[in-house]
PDB file of N, CA and C in Angstrom:
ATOM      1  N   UNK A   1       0.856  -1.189   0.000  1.00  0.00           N
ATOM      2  CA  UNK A   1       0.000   0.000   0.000  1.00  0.00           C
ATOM      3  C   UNK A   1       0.893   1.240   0.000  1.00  0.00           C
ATOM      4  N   UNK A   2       0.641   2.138  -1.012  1.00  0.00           N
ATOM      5  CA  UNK A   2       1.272   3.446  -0.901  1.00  0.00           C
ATOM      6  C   UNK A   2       0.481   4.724  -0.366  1.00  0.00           C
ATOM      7  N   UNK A   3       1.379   5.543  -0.093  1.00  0.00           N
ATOM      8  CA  UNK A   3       1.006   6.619   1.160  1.00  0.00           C
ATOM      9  C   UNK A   3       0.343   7.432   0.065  1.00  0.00           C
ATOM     10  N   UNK A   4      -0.637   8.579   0.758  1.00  0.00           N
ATOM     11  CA  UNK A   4      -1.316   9.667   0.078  1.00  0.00           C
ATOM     12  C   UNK A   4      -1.170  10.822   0.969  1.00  0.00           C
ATOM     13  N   UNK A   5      -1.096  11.802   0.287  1.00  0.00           N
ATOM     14  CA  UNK A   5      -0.855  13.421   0.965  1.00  0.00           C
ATOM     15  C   UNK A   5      -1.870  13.960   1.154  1.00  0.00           C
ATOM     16  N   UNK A   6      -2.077  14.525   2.079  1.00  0.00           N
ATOM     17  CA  UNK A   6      -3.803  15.231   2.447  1.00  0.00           C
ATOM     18  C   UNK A   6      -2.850  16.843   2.687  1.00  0.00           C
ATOM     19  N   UNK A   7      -2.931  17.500   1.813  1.00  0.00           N
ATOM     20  CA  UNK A   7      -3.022  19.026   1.875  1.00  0.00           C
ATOM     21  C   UNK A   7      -4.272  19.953   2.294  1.00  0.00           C
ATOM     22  N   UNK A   8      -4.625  20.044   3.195  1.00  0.00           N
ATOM     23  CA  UNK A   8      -5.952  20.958   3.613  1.00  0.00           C
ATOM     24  C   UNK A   8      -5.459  21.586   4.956  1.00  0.00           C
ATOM     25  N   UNK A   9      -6.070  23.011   4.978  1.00  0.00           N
ATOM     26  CA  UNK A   9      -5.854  23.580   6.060  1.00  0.00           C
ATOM     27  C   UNK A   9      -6.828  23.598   7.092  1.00  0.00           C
ATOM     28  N   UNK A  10      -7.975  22.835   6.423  1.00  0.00           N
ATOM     29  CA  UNK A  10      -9.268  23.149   7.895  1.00  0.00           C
ATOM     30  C   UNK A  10      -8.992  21.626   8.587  1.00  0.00           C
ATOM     31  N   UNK A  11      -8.706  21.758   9.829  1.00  0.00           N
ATOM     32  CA  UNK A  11      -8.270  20.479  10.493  1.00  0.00           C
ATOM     33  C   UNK A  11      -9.397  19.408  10.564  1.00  0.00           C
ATOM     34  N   UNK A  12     -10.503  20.055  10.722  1.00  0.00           N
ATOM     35  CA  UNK A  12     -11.930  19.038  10.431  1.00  0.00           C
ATOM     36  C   UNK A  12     -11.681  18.394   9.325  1.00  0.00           C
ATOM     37  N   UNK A  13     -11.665  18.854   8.312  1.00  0.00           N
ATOM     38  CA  UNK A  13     -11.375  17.861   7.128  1.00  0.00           C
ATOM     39  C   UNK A  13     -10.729  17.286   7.125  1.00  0.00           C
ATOM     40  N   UNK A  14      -9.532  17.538   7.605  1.00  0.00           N
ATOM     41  CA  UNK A  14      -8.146  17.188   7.221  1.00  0.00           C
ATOM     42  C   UNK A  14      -8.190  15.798   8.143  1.00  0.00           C
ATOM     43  N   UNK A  15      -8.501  15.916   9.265  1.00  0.00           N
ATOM     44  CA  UNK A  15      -8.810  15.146  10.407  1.00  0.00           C
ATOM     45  C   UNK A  15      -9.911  14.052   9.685  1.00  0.00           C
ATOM     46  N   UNK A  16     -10.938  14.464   8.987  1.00  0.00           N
ATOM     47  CA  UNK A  16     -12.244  13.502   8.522  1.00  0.00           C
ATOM     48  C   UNK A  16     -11.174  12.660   7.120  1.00  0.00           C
ATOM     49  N   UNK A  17     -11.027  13.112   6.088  1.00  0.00           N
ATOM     50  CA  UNK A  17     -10.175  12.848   5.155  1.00  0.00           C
ATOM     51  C   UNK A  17      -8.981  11.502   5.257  1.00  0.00           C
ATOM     52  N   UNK A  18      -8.026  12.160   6.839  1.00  0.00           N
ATOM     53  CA  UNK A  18      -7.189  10.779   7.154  1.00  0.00           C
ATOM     54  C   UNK A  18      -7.749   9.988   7.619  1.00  0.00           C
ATOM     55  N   UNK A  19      -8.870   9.981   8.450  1.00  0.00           N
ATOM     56  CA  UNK A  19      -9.894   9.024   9.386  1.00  0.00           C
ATOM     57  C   UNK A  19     -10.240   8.285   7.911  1.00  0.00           C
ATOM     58  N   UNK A  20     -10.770   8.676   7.048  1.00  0.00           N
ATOM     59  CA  UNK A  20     -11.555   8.178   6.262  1.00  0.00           C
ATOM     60  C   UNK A  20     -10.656   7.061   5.167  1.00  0.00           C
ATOM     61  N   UNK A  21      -9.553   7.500   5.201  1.00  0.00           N
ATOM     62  CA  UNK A  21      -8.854   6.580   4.076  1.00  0.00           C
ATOM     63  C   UNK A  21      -8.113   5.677   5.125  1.00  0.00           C
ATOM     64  N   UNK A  22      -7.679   6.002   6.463  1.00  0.00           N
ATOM     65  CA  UNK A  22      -6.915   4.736   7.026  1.00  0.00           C
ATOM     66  C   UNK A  22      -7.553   3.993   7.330  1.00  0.00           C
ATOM     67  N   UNK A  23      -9.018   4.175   7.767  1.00  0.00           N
ATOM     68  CA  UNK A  23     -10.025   2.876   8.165  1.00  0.00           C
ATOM     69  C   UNK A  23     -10.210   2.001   6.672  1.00  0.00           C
ATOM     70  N   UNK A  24      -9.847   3.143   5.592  1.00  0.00           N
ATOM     71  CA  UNK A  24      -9.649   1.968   4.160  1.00  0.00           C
ATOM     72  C   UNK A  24      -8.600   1.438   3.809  1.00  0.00           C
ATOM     73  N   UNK A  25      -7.577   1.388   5.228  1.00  0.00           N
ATOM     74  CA  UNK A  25      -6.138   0.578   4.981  1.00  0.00           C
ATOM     75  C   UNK A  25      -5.318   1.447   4.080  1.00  0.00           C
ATOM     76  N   UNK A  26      -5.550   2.854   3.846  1.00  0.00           N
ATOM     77  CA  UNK A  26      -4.865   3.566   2.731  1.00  0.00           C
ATOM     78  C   UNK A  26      -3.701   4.627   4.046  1.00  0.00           C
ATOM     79  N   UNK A  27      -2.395   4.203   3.565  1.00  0.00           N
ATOM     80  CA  UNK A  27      -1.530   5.092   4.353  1.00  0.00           C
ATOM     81  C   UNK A  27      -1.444   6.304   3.926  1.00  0.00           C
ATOM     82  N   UNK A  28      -1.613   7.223   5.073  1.00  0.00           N
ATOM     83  CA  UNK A  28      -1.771   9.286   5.275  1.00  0.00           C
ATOM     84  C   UNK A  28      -0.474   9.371   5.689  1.00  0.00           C
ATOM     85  N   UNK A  29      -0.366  10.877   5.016  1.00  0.00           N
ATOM     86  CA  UNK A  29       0.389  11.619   6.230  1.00  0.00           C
ATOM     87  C   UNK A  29      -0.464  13.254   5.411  1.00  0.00           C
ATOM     88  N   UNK A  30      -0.734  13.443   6.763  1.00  0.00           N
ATOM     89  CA  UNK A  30      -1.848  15.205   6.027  1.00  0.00           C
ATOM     90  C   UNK A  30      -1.022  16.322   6.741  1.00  0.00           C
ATOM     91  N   UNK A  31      -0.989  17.246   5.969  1.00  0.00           N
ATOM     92  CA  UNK A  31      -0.104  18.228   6.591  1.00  0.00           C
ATOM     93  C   UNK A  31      -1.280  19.606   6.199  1.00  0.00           C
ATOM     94  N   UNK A  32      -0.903  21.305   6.836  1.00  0.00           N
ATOM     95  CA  UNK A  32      -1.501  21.763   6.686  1.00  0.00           C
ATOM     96  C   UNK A  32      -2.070  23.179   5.576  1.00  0.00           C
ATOM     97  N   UNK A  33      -0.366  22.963   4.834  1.00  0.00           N
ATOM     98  CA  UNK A  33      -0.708  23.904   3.678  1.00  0.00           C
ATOM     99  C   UNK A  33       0.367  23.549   3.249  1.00  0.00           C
ATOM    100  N   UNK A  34       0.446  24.214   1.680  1.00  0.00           N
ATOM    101  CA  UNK A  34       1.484  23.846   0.450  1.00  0.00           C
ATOM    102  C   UNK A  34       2.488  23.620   1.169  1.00  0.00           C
ATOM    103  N   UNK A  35       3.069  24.743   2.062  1.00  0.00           N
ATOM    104  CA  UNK A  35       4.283  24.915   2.184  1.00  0.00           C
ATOM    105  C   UNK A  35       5.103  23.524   2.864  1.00  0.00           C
ATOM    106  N   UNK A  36       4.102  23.149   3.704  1.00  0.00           N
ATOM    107  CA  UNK A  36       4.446  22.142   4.839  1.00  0.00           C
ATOM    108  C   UNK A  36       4.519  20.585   3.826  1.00  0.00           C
ATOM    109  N   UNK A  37       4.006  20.636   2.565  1.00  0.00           N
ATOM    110  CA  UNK A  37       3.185  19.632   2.104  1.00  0.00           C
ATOM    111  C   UNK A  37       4.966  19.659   1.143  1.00  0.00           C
ATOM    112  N   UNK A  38       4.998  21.075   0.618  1.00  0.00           N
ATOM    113  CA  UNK A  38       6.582  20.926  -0.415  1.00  0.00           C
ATOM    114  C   UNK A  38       7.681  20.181   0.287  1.00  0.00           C
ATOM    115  N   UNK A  39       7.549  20.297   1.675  1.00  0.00           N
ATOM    116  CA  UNK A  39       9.115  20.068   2.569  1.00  0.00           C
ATOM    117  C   UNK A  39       8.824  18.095   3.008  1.00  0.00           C
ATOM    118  N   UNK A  40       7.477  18.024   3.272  1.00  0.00           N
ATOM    119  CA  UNK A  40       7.373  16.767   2.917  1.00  0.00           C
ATOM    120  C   UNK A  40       8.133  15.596   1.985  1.00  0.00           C
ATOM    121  N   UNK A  41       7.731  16.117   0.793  1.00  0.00           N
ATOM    122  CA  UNK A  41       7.650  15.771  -0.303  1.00  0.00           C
ATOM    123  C   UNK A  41       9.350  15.654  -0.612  1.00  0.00           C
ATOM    124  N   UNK A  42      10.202  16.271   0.109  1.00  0.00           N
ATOM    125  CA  UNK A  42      11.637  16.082   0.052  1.00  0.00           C
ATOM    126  C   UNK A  42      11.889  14.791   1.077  1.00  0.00           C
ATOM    127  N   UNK A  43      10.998  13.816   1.561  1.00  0.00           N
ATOM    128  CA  UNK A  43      11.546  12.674   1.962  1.00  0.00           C
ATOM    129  C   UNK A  43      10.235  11.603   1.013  1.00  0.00           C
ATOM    130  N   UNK A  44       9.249  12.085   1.445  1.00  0.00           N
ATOM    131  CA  UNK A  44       8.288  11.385   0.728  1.00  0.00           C
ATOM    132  C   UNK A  44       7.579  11.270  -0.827  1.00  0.00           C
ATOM    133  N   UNK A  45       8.040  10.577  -1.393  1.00  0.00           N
ATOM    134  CA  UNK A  45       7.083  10.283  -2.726  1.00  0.00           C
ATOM    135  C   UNK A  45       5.718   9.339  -2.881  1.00  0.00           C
ATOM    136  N   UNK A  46       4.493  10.451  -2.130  1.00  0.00           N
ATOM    137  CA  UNK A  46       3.260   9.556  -2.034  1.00  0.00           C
ATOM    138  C   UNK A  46       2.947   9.601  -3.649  1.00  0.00           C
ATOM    139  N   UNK A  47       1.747   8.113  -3.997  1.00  0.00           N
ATOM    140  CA  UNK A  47       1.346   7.807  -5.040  1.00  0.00           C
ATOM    141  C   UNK A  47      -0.050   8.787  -5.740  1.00  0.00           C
ATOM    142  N   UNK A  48      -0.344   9.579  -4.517  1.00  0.00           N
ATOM    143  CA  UNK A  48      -1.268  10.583  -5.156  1.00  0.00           C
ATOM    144  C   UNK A  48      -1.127  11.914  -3.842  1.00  0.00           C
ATOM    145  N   UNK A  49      -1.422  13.647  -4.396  1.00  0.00           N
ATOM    146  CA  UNK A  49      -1.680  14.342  -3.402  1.00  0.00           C
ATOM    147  C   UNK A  49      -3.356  15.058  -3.421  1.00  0.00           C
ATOM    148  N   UNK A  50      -4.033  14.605  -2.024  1.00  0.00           N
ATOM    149  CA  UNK A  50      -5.324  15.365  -2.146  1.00  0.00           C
ATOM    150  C   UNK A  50      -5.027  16.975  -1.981  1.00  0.00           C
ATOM    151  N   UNK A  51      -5.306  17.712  -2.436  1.00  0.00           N
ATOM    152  CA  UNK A  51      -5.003  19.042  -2.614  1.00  0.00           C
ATOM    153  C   UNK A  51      -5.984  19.878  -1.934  1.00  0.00           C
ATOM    154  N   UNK A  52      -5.817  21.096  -1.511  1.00  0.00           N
ATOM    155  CA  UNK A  52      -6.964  22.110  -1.050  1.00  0.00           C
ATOM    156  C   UNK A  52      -6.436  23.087  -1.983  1.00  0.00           C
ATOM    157  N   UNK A  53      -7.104  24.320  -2.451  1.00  0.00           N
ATOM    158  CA  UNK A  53      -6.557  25.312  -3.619  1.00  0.00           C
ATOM    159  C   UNK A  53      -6.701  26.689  -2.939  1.00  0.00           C
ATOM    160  N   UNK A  54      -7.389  26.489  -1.499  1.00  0.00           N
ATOM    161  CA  UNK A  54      -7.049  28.088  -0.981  1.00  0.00           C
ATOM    162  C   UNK A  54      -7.084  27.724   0.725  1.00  0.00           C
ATOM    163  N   UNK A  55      -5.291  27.984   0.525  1.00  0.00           N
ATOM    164  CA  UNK A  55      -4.738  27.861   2.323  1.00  0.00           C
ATOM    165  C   UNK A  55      -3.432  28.947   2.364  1.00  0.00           C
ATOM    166  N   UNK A  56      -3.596  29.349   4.095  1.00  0.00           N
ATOM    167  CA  UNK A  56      -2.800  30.312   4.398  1.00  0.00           C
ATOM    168  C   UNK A  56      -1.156  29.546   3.493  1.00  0.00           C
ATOM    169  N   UNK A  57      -0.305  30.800   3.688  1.00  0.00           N
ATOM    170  CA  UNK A  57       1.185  30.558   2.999  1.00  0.00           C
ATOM    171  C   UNK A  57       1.308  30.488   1.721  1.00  0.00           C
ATOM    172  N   UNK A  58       1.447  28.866   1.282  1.00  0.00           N
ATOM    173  CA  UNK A  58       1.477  28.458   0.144  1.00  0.00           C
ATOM    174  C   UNK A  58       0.108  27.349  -0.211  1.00  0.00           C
ATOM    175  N   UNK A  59      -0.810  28.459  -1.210  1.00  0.00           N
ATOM    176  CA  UNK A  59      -2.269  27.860  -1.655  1.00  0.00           C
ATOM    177  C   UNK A  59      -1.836  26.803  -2.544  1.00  0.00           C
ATOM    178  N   UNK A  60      -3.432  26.227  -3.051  1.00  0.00           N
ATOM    179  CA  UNK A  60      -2.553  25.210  -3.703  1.00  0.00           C
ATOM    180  C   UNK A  60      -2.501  25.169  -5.273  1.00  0.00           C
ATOM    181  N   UNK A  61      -2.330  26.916  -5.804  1.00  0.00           N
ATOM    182  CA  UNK A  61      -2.492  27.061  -7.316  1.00  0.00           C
ATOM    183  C   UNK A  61      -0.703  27.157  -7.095  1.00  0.00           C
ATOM    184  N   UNK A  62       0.124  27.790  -5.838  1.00  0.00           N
ATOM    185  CA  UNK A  62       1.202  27.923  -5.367  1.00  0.00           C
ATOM    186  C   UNK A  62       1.889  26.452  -5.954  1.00  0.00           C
ATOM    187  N   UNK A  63       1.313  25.727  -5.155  1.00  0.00           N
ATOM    188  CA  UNK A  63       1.559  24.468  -4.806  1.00  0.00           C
ATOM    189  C   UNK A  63       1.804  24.072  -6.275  1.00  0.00           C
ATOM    190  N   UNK A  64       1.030  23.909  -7.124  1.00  0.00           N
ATOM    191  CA  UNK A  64       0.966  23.516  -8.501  1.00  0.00           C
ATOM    192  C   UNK A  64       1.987  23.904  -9.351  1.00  0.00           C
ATOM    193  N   UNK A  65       2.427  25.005  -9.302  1.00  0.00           N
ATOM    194  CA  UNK A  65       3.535  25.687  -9.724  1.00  0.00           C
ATOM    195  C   UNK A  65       4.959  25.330  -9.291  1.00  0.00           C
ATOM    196  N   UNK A  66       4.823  24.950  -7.889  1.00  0.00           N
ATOM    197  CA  UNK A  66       5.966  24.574  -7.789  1.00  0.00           C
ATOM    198  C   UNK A  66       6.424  23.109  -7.890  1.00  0.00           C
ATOM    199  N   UNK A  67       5.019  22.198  -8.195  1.00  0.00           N
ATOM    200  CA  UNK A  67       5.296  20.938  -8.703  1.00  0.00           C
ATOM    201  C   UNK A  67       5.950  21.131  -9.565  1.00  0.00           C
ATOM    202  N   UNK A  68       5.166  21.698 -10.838  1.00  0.00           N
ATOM    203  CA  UNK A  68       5.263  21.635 -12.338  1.00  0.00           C
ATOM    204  C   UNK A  68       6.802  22.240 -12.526  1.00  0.00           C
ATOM    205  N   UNK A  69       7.440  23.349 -11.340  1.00  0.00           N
ATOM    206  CA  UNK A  69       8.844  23.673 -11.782  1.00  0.00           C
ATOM    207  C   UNK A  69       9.925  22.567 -11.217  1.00  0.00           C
ATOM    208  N   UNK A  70       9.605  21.883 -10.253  1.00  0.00           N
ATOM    209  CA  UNK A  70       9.848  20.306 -10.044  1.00  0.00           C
ATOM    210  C   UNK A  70      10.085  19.295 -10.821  1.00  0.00           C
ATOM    211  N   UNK A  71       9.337  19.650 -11.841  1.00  0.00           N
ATOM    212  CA  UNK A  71       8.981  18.076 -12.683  1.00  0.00           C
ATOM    213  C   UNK A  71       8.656  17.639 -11.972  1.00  0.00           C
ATOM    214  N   UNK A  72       7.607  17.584 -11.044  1.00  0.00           N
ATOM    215  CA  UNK A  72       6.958  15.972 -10.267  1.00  0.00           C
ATOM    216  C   UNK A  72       6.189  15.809 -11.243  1.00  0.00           C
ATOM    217  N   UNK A  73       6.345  14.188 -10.709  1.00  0.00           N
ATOM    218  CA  UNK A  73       4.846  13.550 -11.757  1.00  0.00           C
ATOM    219  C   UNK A  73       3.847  12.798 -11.082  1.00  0.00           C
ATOM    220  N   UNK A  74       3.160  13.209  -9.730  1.00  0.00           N
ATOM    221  CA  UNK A  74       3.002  12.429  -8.976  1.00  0.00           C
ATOM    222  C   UNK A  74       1.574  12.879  -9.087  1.00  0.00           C
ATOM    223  N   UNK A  75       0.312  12.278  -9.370  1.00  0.00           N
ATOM    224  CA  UNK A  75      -1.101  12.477  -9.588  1.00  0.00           C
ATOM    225  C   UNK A  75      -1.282  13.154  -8.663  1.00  0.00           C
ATOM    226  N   UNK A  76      -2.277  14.677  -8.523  1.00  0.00           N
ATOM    227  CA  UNK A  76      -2.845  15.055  -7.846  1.00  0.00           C
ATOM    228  C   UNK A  76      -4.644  15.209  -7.835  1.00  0.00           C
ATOM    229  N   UNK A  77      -5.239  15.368  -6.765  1.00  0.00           N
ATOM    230  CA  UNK A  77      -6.776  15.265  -6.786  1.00  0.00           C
ATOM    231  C   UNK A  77      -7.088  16.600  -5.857  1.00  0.00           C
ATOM    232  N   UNK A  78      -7.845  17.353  -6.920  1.00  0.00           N
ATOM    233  CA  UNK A  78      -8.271  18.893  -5.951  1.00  0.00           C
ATOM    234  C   UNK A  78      -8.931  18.497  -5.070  1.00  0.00           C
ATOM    235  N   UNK A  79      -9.469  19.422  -3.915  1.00  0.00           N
ATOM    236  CA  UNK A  79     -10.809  18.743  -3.063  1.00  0.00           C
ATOM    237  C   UNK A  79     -10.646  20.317  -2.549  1.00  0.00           C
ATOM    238  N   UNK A  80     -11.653  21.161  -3.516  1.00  0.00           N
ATOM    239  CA  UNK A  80     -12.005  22.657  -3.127  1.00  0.00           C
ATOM    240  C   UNK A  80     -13.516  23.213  -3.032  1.00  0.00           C
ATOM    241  N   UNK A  81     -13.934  23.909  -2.513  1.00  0.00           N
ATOM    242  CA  UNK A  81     -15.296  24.129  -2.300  1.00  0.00           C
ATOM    243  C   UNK A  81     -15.491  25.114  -3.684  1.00  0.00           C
ATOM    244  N   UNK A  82     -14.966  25.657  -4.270  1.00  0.00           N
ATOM    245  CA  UNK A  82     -14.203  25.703  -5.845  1.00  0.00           C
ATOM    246  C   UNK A  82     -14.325  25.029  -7.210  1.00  0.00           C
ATOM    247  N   UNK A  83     -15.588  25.188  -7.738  1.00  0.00           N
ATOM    248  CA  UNK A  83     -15.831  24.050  -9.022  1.00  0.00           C
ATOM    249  C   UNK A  83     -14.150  24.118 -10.098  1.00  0.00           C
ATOM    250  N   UNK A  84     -13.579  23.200 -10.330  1.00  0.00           N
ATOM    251  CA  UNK A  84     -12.375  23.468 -11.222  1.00  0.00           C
ATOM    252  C   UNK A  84     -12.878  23.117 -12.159  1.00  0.00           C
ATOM    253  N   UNK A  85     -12.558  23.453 -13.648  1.00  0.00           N
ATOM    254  CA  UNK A  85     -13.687  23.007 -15.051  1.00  0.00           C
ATOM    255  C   UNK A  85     -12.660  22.524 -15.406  1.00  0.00           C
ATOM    256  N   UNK A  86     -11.274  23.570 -15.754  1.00  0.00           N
ATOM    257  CA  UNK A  86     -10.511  22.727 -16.538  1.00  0.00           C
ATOM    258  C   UNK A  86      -9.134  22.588 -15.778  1.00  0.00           C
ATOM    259  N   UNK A  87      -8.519  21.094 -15.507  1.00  0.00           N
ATOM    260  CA  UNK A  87      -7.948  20.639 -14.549  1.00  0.00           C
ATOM    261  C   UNK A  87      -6.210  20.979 -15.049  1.00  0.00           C
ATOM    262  N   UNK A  88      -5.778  21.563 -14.262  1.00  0.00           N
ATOM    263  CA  UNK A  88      -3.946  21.783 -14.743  1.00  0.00           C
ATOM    264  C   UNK A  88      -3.225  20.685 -15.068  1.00  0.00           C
ATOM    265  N   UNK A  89      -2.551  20.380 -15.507  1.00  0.00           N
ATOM    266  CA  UNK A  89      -1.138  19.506 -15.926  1.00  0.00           C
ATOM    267  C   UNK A  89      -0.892  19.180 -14.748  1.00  0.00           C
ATOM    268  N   UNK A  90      -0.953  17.477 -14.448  1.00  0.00           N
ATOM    269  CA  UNK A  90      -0.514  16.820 -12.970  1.00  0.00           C
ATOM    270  C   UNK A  90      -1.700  16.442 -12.498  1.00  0.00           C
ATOM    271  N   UNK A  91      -3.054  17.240 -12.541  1.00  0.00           N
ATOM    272  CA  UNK A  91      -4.569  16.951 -12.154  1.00  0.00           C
ATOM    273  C   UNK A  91      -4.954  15.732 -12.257  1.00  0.00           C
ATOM    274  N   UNK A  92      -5.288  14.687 -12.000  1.00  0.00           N
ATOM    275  CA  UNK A  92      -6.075  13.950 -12.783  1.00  0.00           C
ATOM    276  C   UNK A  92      -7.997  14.084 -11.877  1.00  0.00           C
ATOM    277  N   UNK A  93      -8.443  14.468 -11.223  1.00  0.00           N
ATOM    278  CA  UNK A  93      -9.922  15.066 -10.763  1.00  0.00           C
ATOM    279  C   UNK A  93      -9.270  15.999  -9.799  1.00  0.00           C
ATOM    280  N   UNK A  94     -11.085  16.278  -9.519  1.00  0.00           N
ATOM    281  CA  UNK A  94     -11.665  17.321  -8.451  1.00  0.00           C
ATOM    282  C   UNK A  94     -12.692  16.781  -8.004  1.00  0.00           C
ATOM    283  N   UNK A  95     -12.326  16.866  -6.490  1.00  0.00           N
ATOM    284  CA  UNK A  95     -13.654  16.641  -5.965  1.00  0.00           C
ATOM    285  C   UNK A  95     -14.336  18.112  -5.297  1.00  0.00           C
ATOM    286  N   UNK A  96     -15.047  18.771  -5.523  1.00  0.00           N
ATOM    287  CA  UNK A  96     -16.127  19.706  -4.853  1.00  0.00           C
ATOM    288  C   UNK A  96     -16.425  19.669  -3.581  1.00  0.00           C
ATOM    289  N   UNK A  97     -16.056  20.230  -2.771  1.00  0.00           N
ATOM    290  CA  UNK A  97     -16.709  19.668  -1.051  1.00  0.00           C
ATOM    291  C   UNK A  97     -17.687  20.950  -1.135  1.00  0.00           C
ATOM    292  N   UNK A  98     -18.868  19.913  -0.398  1.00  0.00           N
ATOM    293  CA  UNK A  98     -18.402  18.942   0.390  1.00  0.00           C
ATOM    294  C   UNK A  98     -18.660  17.691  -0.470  1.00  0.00           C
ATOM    295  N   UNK A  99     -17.540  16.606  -0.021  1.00  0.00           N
ATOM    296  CA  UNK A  99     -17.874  15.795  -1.152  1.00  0.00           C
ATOM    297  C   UNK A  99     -18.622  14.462  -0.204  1.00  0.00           C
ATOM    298  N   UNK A 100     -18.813  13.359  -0.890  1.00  0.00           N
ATOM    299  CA  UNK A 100     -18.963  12.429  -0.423  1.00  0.00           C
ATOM    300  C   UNK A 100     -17.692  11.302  -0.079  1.00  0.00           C
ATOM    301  N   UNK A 101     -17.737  10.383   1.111  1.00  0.00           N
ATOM    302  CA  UNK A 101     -16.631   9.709   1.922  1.00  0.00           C
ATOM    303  C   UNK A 101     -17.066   8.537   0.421  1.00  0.00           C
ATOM    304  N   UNK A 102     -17.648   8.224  -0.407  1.00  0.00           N
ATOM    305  CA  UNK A 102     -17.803   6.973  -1.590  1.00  0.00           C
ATOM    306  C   UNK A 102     -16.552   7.704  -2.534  1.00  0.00           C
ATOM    307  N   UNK A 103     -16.967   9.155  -2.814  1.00  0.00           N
ATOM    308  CA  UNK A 103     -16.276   9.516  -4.065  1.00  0.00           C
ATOM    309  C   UNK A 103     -14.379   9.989  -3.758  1.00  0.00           C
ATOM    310  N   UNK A 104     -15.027  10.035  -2.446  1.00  0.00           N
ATOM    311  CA  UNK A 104     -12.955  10.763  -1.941  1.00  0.00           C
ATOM    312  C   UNK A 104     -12.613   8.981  -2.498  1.00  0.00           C
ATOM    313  N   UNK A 105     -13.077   7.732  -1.876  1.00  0.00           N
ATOM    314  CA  UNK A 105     -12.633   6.380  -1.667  1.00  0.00           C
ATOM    315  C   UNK A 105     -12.234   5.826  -3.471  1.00  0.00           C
ATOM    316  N   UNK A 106     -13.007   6.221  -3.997  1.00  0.00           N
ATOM    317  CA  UNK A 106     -12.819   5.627  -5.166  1.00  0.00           C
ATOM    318  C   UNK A 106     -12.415   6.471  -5.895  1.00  0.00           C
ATOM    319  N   UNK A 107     -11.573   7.891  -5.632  1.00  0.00           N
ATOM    320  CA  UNK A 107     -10.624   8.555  -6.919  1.00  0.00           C
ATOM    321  C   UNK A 107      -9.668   8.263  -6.190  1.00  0.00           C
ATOM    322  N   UNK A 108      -9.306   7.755  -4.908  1.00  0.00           N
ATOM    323  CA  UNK A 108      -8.058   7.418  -3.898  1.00  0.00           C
ATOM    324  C   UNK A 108      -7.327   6.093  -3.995  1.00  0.00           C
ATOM    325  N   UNK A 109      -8.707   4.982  -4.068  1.00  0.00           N
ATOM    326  CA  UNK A 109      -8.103   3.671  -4.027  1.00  0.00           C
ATOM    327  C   UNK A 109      -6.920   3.374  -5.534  1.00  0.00           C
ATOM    328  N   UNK A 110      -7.526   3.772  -6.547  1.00  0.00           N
ATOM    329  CA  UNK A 110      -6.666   3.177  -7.769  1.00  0.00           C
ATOM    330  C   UNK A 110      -5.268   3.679  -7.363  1.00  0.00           C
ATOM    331  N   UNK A 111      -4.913   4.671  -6.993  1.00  0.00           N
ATOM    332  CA  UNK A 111      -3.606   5.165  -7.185  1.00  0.00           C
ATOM    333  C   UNK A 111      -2.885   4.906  -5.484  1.00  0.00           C
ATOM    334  N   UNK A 112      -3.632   4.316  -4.288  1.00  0.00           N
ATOM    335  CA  UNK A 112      -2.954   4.457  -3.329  1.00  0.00           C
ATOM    336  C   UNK A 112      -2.803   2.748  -3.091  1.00  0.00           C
ATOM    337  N   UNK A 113      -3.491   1.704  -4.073  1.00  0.00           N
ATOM    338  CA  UNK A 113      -3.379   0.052  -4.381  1.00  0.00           C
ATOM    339  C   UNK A 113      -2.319  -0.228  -5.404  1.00  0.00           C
ATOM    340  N   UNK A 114      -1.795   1.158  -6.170  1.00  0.00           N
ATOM    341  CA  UNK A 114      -0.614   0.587  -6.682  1.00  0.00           C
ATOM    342  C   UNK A 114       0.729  -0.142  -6.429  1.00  0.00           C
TER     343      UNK A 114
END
């Protein structure tokens, strides 16, 4: 099982989000904005990052930018109260919150069962 990144700054979520994928055997580590999530990411290479797109420091259009000057290639999944229409380079969905604990599970499982 590979790890997944929970980027969100409201701790309720962030808190509901890891609850929700480790009771699905899916390994977290959630941190609380870009910035914390970039310095991560210098030990960890999770198989997908859940994203938030507006948090104190570094938001996560920030965040995106500094993938893409990275070269990471590591799937990311928005989860913004924020309809996204058309998804950036690295995107592969969006989920809308509030979303449902079915739809976070099944854009999560394919990429965190690799």
């Amino acid at each position: 099982m590979r790890s997944v990144l929970v980027v969100e700054d409201d701790p309720t979520i962030r808190c509901l989000v890891n609850d929700v994928l480790v009771e699905e055997g899916i390994s977290v580590v959630a941190v609380e904005d870009g910035a914390r999530a970039l310095d991560v990411l210098e030990e960890l290479h999770p198989s997908v990052i859940l994203l938030d797109l507006y948090m104190p420091r570094v938001n996560g259009w920030e965040f995106l930018r500094a993938m893409k000057q990275r070269n990471a290639e590591i799937p990311i999944v928005i989860c913004s109260a924020v309809a996204v229409k058309d998804l950036p380079r690295g995107v592969v969905a969006a989920l809308k919150k509030p979303f449902s604990v079915d739809a976070l599970v099944a854009i999560v499982r394919p990429f965190a069962s690799g």
